[in-house]
Protein backbone atom coordinates (compact mmCIF):
# COMPACT_ATOMS: atom_id res chain seq x y z
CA UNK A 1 6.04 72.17 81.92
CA UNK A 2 8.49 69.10 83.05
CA UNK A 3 10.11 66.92 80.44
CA UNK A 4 7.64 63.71 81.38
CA UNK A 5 4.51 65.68 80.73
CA UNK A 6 6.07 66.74 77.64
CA UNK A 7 6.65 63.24 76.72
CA UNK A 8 3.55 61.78 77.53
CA UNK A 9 1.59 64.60 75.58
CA UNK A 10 4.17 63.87 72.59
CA UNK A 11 3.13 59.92 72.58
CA UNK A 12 -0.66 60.92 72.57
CA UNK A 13 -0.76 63.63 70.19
CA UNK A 14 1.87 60.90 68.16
CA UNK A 15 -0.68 58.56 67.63
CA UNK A 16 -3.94 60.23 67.76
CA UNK A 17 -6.32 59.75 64.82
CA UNK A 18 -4.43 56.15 64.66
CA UNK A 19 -6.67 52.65 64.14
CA UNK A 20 -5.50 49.90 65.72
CA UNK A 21 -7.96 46.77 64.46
CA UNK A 22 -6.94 43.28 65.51
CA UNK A 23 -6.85 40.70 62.52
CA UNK A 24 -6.71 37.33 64.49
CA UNK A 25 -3.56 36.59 63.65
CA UNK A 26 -2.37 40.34 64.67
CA UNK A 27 -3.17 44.15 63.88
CA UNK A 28 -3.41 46.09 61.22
CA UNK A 29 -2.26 49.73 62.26
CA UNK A 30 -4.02 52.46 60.04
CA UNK A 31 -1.72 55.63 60.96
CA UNK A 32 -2.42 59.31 59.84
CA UNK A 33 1.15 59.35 58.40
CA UNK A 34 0.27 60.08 54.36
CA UNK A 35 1.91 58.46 51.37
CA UNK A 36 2.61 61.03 48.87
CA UNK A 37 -1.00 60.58 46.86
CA UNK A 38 -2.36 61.46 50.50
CA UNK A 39 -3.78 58.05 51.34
CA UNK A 40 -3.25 56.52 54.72
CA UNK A 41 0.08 54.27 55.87
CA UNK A 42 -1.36 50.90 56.75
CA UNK A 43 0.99 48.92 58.94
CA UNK A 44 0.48 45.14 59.38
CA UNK A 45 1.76 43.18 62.29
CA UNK A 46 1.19 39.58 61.80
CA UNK A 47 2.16 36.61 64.56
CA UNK A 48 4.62 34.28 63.20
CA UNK A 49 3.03 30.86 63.35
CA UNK A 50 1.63 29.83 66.84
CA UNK A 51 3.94 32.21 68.33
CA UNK A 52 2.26 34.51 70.32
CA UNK A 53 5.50 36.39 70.82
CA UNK A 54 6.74 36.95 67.54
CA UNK A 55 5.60 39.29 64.86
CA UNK A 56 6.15 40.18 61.44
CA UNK A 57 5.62 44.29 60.76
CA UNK A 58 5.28 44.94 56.84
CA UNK A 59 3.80 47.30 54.77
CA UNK A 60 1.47 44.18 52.82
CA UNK A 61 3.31 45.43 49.45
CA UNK A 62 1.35 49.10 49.52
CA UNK A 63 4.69 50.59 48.80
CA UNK A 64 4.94 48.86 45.88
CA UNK A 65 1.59 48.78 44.43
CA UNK A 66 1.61 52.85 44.58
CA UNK A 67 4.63 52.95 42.78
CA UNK A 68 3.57 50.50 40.35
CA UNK A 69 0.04 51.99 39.75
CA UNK A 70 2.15 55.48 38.89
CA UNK A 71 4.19 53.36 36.29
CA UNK A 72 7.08 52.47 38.40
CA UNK A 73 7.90 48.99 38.07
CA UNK A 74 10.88 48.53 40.71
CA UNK A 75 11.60 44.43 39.35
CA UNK A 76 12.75 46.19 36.03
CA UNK A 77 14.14 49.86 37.83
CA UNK A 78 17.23 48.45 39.02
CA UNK A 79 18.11 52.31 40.64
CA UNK A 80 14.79 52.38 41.98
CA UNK A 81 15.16 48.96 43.73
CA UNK A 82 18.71 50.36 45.24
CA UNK A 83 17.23 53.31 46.65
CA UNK A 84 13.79 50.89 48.16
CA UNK A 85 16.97 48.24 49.27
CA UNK A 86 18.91 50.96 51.04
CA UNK A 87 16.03 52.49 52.67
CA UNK A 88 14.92 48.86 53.59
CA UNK A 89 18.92 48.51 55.22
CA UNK A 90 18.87 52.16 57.07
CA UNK A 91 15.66 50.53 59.12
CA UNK A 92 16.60 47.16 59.72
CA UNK A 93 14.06 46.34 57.62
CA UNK A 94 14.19 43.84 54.74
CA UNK A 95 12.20 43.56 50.93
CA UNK A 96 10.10 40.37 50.80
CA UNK A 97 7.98 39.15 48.06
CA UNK A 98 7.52 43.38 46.93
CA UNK A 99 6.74 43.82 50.92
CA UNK A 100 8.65 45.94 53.21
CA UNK A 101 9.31 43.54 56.43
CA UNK A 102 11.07 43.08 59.78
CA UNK A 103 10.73 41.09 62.42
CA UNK A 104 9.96 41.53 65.95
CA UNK A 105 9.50 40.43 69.37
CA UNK A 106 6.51 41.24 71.49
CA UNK A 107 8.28 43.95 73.10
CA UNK A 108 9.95 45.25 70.21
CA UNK A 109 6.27 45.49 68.49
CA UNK A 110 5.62 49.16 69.05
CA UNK A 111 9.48 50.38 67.74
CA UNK A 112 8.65 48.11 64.47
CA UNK A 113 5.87 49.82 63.68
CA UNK A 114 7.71 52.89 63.97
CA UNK A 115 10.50 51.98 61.71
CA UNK A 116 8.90 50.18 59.28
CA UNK A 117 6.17 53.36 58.93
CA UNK A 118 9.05 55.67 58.40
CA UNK A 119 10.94 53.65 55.96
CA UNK A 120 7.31 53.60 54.14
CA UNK A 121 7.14 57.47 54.19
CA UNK A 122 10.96 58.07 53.25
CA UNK A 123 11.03 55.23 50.16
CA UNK A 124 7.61 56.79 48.92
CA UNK A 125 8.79 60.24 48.88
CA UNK A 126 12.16 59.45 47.65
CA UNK A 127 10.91 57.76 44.70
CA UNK A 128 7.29 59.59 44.10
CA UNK A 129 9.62 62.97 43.64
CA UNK A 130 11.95 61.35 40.81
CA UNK A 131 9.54 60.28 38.50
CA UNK A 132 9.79 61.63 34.89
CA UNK A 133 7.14 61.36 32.22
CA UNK A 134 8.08 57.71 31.07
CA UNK A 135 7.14 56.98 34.40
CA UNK A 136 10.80 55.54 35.40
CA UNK A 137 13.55 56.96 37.59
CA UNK A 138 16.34 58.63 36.84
């Protein structure tokens, strides 16, 4: 087998099982990638204005509504917040309104998606795993 074909069988097996649904005013990317409770990463991509070039990619706050509805409230876990801000800095990727964001360009769409879907999966994990009883990190 030569490295292309490998590639290109990569990219489809990548995203197969993926739903891309247009919104109007962008996509909303349903992925196979699982949170920790085993439901589905949704990705949003949303135009920015009348700009038909420029996106915002965010998460629409899922991260923090699953941590929340497992009694993790990250506006009062201060280390919890670190961990979600660092994660958030490792992809380029910023916290907005409890919504994990970056921006792109048309042609930096696809690599968005990517990064904000595996700063979803790493901050979930990261934080589902140190949960004590309480329900707070430590």
């Amino acid at each position: 087998m030569e490295e292309k074909t490998l590639e290109r069988s990569l990219s489809e097996v990548l995203v197969q099982g993926w739903d891309i649904t247009g919104t109007g005013n962008g996509f909303l990317i349903t992925t196979d990638w699982q949170l920790p409770n085993s439901e589905r990463i949704e990705i949003y991509a949303r135009r920015v204005g009348d700009r038909e070039d420029l996106y915002v990619v965010g998460d629409g706050g899922e991260l923090f509504n699953l941590l929340f509805a497992n009694g993790i409230d990250l506006s009062k876990d201060e280390q919890g917040m670190k961990i979600i801000l660092r994660i958030a800095e490792n992809y380029a990727a910023q916290i907005v309104d409890f919504q994990l964001v970056k921006g792109a360009k048309e042609e930096e769409l696809a690599q968005a998606v990517r990064m904000i879907l595996e700063a979803v999966k790493d901050a979930s994990f990261l934080l589902w795993h140190k949960l004590d009883p309480k329900g707070s990190l430590h």
